[in-house]
N, C-alpha and C. Protein backbone atom coordinates (compact mmCIF):
# COMPACT_ATOMS: atom_id res chain seq x y z
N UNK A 1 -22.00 -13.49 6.40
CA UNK A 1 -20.87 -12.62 6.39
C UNK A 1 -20.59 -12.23 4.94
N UNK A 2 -20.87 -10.97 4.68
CA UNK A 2 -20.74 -10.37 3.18
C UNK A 2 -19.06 -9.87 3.39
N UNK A 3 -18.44 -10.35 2.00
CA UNK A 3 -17.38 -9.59 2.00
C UNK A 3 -17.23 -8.28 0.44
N UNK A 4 -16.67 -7.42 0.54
CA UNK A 4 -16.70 -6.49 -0.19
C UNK A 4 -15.84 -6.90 -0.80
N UNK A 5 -16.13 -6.80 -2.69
CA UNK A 5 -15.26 -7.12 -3.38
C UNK A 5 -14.33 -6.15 -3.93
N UNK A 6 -13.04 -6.62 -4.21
CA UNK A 6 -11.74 -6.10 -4.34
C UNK A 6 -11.49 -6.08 -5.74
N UNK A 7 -11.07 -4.78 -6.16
CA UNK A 7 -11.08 -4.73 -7.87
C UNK A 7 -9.49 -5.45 -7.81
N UNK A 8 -9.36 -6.30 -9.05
CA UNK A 8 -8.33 -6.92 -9.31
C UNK A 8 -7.25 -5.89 -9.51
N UNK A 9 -6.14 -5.91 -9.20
CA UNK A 9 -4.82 -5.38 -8.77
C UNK A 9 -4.43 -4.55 -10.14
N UNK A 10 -4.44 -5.71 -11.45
CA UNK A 10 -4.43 -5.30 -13.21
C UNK A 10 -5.44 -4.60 -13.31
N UNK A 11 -5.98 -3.86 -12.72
CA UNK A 11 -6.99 -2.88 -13.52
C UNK A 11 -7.22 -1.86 -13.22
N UNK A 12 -7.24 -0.69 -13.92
CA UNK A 12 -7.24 0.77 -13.54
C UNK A 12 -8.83 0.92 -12.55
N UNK A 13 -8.04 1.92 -11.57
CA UNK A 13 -9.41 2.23 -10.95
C UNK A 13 -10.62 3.38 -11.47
N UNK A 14 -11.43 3.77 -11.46
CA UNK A 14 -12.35 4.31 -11.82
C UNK A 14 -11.77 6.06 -11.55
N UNK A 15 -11.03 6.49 -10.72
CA UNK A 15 -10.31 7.36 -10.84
C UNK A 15 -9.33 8.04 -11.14
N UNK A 16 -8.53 6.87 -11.39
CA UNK A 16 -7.40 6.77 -11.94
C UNK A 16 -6.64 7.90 -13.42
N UNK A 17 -7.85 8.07 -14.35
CA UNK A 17 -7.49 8.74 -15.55
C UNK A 17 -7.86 9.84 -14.82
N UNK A 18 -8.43 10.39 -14.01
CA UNK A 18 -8.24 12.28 -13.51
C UNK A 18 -6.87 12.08 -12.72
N UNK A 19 -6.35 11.12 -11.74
CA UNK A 19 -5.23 11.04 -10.92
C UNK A 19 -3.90 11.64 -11.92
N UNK A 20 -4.21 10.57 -12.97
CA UNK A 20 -2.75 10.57 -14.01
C UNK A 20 -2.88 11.95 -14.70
N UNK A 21 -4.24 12.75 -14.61
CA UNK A 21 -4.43 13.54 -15.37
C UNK A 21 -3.24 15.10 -14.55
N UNK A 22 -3.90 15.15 -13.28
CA UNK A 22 -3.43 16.35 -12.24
C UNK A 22 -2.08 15.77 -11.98
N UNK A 23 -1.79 14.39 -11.71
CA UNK A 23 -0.41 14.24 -11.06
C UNK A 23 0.74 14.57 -12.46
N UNK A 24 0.17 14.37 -14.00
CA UNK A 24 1.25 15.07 -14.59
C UNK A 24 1.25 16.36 -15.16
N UNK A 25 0.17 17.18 -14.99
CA UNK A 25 -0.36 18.30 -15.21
C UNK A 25 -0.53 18.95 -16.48
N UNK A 26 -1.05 17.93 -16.98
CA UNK A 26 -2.24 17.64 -18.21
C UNK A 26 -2.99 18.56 -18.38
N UNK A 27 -3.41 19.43 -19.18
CA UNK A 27 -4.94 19.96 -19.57
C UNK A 27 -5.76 19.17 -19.46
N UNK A 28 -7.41 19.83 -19.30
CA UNK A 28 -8.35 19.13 -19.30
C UNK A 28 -9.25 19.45 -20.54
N UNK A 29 -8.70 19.29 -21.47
CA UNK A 29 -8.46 18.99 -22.80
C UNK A 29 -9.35 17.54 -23.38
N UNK A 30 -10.19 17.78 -23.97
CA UNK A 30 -11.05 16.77 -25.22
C UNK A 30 -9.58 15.45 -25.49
N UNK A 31 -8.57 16.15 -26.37
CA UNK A 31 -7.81 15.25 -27.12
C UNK A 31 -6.57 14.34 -25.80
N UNK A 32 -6.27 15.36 -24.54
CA UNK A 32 -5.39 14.67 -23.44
C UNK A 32 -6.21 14.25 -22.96
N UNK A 33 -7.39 14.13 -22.76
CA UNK A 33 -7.95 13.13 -21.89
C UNK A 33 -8.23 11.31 -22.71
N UNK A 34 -8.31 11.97 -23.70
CA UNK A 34 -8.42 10.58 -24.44
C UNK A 34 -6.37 9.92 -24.71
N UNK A 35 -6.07 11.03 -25.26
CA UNK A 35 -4.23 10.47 -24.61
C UNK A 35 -3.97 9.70 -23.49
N UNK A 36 -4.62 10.17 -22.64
CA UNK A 36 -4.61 9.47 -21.38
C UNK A 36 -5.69 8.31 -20.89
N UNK A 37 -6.71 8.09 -21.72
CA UNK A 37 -7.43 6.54 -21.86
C UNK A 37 -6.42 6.07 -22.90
N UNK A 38 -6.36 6.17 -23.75
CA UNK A 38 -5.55 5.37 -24.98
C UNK A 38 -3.64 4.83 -24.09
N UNK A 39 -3.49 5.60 -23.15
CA UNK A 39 -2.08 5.42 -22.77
C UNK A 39 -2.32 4.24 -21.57
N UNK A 40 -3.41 4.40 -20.89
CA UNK A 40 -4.27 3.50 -19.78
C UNK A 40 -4.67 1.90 -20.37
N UNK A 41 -4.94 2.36 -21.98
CA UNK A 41 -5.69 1.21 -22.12
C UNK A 41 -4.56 0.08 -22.85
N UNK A 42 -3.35 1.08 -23.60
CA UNK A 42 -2.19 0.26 -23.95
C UNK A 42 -1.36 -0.32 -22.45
N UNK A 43 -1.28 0.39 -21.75
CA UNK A 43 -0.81 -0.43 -20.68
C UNK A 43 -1.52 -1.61 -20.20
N UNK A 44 -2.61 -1.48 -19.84
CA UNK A 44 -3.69 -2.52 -19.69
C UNK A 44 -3.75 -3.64 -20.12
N UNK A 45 -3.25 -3.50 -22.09
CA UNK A 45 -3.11 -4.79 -22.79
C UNK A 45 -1.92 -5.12 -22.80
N UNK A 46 -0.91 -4.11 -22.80
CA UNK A 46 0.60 -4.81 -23.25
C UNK A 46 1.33 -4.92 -22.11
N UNK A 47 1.21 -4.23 -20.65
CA UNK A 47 2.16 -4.81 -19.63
C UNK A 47 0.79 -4.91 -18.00
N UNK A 48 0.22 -5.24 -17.86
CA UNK A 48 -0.61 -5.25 -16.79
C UNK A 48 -0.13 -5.43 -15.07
N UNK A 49 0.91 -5.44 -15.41
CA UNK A 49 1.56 -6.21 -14.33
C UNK A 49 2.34 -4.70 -12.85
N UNK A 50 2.28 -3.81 -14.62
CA UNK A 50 2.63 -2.50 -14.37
C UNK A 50 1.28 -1.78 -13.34
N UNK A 51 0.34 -1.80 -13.44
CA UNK A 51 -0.81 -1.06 -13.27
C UNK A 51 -0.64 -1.13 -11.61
N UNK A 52 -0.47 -1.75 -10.70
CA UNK A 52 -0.37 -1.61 -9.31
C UNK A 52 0.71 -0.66 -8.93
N UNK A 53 1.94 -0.47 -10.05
CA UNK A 53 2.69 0.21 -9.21
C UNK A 53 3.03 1.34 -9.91
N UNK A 54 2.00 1.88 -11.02
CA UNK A 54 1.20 3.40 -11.43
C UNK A 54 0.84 3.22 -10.65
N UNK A 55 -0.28 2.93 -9.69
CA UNK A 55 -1.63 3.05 -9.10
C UNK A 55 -0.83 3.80 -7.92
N UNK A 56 0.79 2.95 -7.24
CA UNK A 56 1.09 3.02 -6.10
C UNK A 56 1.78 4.65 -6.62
N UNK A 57 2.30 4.95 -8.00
CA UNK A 57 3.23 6.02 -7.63
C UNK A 57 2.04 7.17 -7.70
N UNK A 58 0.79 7.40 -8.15
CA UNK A 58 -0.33 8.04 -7.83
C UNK A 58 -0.97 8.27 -6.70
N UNK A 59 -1.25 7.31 -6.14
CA UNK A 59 -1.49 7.66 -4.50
C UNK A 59 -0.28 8.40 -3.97
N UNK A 60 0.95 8.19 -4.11
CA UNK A 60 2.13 8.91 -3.76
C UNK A 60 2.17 10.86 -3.94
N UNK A 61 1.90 10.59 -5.30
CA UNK A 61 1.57 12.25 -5.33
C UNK A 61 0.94 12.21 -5.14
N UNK A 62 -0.82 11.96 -4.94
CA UNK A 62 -1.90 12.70 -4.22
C UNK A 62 -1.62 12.79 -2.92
N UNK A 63 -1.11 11.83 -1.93
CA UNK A 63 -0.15 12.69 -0.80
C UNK A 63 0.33 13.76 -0.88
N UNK A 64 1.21 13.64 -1.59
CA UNK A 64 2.27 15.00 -1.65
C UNK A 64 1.61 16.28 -1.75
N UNK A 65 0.46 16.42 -3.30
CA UNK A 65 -0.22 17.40 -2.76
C UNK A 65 -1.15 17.64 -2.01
N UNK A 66 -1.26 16.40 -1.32
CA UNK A 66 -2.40 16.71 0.16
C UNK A 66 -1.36 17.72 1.15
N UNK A 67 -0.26 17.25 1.15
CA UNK A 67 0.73 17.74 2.11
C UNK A 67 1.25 19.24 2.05
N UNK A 68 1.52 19.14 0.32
CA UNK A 68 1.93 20.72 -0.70
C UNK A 68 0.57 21.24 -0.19
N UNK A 69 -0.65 21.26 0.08
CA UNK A 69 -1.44 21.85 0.20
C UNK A 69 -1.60 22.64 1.53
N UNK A 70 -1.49 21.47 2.38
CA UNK A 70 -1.63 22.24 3.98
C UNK A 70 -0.57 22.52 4.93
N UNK A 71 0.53 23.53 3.43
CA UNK A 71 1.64 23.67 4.33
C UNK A 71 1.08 25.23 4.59
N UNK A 72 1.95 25.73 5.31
CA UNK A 72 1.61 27.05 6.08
C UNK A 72 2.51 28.71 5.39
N UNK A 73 1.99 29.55 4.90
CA UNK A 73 3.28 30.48 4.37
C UNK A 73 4.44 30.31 4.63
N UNK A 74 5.02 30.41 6.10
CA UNK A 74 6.23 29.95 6.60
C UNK A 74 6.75 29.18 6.49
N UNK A 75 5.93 27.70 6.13
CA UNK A 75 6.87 26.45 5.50
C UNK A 75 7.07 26.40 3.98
N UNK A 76 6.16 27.29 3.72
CA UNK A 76 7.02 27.49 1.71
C UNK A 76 7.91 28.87 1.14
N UNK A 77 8.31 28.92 2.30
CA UNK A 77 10.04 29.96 2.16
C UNK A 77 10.51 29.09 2.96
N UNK A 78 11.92 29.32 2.56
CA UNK A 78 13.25 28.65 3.82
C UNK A 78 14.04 30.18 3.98
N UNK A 79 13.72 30.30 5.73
CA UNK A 79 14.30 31.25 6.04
C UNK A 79 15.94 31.10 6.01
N UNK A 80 16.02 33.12 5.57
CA UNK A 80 17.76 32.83 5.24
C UNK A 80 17.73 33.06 6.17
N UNK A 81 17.14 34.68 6.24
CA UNK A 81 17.96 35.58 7.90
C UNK A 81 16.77 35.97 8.30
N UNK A 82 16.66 36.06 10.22
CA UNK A 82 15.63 36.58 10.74
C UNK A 82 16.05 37.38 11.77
N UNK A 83 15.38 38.53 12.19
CA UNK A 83 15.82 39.64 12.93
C UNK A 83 14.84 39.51 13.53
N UNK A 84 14.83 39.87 15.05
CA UNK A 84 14.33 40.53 16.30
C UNK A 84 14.41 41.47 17.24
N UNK A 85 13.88 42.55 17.39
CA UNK A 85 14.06 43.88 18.33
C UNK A 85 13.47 43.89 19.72
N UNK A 86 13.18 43.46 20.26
CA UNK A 86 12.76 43.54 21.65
C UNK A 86 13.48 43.68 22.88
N UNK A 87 12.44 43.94 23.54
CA UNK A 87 13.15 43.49 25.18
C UNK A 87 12.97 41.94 25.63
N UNK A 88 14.73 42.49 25.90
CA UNK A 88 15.12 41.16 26.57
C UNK A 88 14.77 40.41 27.84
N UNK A 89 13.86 39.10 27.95
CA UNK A 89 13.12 38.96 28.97
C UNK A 89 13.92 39.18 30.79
N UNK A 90 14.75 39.16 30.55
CA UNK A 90 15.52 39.43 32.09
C UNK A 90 15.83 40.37 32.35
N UNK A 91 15.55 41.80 31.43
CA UNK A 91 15.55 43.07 31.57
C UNK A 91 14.98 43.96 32.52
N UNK A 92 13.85 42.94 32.70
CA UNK A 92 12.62 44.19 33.55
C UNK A 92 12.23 43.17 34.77
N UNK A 93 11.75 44.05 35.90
CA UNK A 93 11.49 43.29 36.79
C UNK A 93 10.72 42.15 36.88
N UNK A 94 10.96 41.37 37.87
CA UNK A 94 9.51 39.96 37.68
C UNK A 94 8.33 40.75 37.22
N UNK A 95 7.83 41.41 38.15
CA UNK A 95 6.60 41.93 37.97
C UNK A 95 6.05 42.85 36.21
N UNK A 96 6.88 42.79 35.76
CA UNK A 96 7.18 43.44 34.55
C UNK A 96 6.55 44.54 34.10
N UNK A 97 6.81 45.62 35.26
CA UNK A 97 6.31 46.96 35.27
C UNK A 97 7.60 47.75 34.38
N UNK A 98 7.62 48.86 33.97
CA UNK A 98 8.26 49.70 32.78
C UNK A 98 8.38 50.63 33.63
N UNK A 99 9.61 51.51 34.07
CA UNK A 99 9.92 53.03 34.84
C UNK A 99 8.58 53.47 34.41
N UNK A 100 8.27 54.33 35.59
CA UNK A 100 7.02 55.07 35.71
C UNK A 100 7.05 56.97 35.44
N UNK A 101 8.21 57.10 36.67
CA UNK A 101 8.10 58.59 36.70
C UNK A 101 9.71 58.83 35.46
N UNK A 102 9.77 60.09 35.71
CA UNK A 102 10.57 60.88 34.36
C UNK A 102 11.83 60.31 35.12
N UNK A 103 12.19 60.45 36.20
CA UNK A 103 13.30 60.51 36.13
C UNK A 103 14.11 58.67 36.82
N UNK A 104 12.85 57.97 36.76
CA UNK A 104 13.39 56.38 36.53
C UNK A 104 14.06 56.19 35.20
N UNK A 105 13.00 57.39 33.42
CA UNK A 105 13.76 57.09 32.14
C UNK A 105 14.56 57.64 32.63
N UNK A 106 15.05 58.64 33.09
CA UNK A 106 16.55 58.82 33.17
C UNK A 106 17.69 58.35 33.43
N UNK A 107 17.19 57.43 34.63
CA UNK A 107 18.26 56.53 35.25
C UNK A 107 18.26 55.10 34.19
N UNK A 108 17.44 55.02 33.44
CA UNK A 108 17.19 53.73 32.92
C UNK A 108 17.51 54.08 31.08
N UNK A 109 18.74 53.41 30.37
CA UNK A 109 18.88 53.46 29.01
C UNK A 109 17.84 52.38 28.25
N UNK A 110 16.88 52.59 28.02
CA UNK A 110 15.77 52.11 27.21
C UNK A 110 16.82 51.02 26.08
N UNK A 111 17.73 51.35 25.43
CA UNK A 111 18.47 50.76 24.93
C UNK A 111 19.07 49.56 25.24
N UNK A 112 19.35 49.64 26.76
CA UNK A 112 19.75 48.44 26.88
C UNK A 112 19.23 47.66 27.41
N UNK A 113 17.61 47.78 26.99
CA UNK A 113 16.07 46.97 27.79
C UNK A 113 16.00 45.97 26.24
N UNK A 114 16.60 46.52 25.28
CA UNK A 114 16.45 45.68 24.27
C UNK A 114 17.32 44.41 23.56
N UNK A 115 16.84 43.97 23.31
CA UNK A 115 17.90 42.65 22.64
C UNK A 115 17.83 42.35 20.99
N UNK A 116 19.04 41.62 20.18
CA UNK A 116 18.57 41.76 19.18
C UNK A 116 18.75 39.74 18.62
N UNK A 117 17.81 39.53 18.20
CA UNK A 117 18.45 38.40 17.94
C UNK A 117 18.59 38.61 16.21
N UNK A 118 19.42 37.66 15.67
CA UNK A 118 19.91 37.71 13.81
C UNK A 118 20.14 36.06 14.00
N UNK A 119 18.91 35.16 12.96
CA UNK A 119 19.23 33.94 12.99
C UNK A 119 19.46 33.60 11.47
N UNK A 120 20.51 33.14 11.07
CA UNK A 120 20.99 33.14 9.62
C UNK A 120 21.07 31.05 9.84
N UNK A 121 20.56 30.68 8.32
CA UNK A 121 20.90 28.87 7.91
C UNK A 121 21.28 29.06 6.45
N UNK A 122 21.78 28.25 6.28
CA UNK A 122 22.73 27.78 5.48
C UNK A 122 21.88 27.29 4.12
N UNK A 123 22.36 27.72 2.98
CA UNK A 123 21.38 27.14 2.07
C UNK A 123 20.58 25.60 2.39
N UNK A 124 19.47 25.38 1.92
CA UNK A 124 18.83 23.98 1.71
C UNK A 124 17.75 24.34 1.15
N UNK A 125 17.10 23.46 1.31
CA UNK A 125 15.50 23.18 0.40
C UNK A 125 14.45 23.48 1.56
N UNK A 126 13.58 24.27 1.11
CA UNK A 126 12.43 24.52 2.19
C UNK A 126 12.02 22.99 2.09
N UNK A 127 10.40 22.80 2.76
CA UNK A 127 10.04 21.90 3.00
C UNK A 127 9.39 21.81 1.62
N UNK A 128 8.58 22.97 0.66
CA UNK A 128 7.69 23.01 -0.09
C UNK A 128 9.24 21.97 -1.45
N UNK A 129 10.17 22.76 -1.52
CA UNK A 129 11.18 22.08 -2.46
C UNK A 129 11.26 20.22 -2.28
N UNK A 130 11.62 20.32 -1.18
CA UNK A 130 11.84 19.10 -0.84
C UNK A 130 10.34 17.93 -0.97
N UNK A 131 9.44 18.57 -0.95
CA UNK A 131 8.09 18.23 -1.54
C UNK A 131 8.18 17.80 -2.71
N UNK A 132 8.28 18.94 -3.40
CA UNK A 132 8.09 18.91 -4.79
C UNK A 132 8.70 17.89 -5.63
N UNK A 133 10.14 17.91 -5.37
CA UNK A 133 11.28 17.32 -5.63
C UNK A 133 10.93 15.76 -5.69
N UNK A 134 10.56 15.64 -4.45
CA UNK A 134 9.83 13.71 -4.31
C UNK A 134 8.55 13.82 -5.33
N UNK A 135 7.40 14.82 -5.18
CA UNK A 135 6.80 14.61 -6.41
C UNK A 135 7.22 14.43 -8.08
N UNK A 136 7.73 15.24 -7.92
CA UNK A 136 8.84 15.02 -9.41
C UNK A 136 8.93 13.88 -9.82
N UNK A 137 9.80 13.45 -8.68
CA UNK A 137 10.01 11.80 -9.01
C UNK A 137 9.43 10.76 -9.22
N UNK A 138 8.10 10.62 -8.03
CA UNK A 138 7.34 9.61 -8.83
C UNK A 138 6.77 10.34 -10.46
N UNK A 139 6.11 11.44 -10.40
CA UNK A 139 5.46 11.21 -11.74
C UNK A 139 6.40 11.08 -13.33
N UNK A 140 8.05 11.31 -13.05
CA UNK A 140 8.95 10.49 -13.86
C UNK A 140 8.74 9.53 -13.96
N UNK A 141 8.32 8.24 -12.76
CA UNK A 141 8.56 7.06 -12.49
C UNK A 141 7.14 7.17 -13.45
N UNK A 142 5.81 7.04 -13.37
CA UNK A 142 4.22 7.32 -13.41
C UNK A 142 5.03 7.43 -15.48
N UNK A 143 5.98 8.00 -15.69
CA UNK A 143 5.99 8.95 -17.58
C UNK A 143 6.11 7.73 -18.04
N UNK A 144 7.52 6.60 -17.06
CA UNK A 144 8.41 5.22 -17.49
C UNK A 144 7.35 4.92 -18.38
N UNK A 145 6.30 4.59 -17.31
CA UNK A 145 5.19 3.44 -17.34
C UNK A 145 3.97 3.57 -18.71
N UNK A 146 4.17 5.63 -18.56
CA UNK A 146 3.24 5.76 -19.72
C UNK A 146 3.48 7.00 -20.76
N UNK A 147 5.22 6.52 -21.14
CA UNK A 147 5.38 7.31 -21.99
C UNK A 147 5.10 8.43 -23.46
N UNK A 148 4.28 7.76 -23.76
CA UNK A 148 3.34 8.68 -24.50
C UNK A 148 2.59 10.10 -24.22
N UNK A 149 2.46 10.37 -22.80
CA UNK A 149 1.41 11.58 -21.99
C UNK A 149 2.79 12.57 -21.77
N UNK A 150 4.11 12.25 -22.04
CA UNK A 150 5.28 13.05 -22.14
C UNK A 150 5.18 14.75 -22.72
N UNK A 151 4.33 14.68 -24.09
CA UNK A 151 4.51 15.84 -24.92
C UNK A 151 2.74 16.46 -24.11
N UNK A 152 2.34 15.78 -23.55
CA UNK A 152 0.72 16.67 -22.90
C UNK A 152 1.29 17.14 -21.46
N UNK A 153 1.59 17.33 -20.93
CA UNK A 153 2.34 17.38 -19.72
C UNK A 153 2.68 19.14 -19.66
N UNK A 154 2.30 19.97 -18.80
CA UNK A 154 2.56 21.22 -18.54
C UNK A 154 3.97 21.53 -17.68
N UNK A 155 4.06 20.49 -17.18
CA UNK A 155 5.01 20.73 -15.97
C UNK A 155 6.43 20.78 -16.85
N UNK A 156 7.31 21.96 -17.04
CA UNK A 156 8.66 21.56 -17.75
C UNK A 156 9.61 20.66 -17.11
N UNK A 157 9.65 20.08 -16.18
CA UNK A 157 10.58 19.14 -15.77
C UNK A 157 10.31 17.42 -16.06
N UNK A 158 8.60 17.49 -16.99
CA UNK A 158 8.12 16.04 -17.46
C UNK A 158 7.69 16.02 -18.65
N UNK A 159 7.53 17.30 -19.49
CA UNK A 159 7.29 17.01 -20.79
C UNK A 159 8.69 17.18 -21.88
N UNK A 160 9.98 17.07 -21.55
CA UNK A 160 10.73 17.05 -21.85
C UNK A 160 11.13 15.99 -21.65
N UNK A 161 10.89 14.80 -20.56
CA UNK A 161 10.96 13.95 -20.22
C UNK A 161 11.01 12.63 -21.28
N UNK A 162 10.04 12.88 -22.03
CA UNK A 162 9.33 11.92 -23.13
C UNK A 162 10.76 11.47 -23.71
N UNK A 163 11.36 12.88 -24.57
CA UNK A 163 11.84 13.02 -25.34
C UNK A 163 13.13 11.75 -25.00
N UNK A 164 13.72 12.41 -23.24
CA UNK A 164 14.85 11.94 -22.52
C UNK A 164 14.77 10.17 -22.41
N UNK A 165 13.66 9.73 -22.78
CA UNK A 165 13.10 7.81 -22.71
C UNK A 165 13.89 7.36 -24.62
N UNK A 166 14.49 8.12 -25.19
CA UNK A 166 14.80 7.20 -26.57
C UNK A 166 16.48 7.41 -26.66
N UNK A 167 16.92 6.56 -27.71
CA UNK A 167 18.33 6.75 -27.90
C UNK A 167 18.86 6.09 -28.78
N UNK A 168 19.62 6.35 -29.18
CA UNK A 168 20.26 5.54 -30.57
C UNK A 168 21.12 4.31 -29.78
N UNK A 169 20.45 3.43 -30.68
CA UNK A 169 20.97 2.13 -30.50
C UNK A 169 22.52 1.73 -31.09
N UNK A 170 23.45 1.30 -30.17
CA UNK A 170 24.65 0.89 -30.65
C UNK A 170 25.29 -0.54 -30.99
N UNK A 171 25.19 -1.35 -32.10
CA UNK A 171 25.82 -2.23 -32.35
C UNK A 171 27.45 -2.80 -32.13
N UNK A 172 27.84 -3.44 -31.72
CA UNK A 172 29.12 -4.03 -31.70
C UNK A 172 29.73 -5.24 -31.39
């Protein structure tokens, strides 16, 4: 009975530096890719303990954009208002034949064969927002861990981020 061995929990996986690379949206850049071994490899020595739960907030966004990926046009708008013109299904006979001769249109207002529906919601977050939004968050959580990749970061809601991790210290 062979068992397959399990990379120890403290140690980056072999994919890991492209993961951290796309989940904070890094260039693929000579000098950020080595930012991002050098930020891998200080974690590695100075908190290890950390590395399972990078690992976990990475698998997290590669979900997300598995998910951001195979959403559908319609699920990345949030409808405000939607209109419909048709005929209304109880309008026309079972058989759903349409007046034939001239003077059935006559007897028959075409107008009121139609219906209109108007479906209006209330502000919120499409699904694509509400996506995003949870992505956001872990790769904040993903900056905690490896603050340094702060100023390589494309995304404006995480390379500003860096900056938001320091503060003047108060004595008293």
């Amino acid at each position: 009975m062979s068992q397959t061995p399990t990379a120890p929990a403290n140690i980056w996986r072999a994919a890991d530096l492209e993961a951290i690379r796309v989940a904070l949206s890094i260039p693929a850049l000579i000098p950020a890719v080595r930012a991002i071994n050098d930020a891998m490899a200080d974690l590695e020595q100075l908190y290890p303990d950390a590395i399972p739960t990078a690992r976990d907030e990475l698998d997290a966004i590669a979900s997300i954009d598995a998910e951001l990926a195979g959403l559908s046009p319609e699920q990345l708008q949030a409808p405000i208002e939607t209109r419909r013109k048709a005929v209304a299904p109880d309008a026309l006979p079972e058989d759903g034949s349409l007046p034939v001769k001239k003077a059935d249109v006559i007897e028959y207002d075409t107008e009121l064969l139609r219906e209109e529906t108007i479906t209006r919601y209330r502000e919120g977050l499409s699904i694509e927002s509400a996506l995003r939004r949870q992505r956001a968050g872990h790769a904040q959580a993903l900056l905690l861990m490896l603050p340094s990749l702060g100023g390589w970061s494309r995304d404006p809601q995480l390379s500003g981020h860096a900056r938001s991790l320091t503060a003047a210290l108060e004595r008293g």
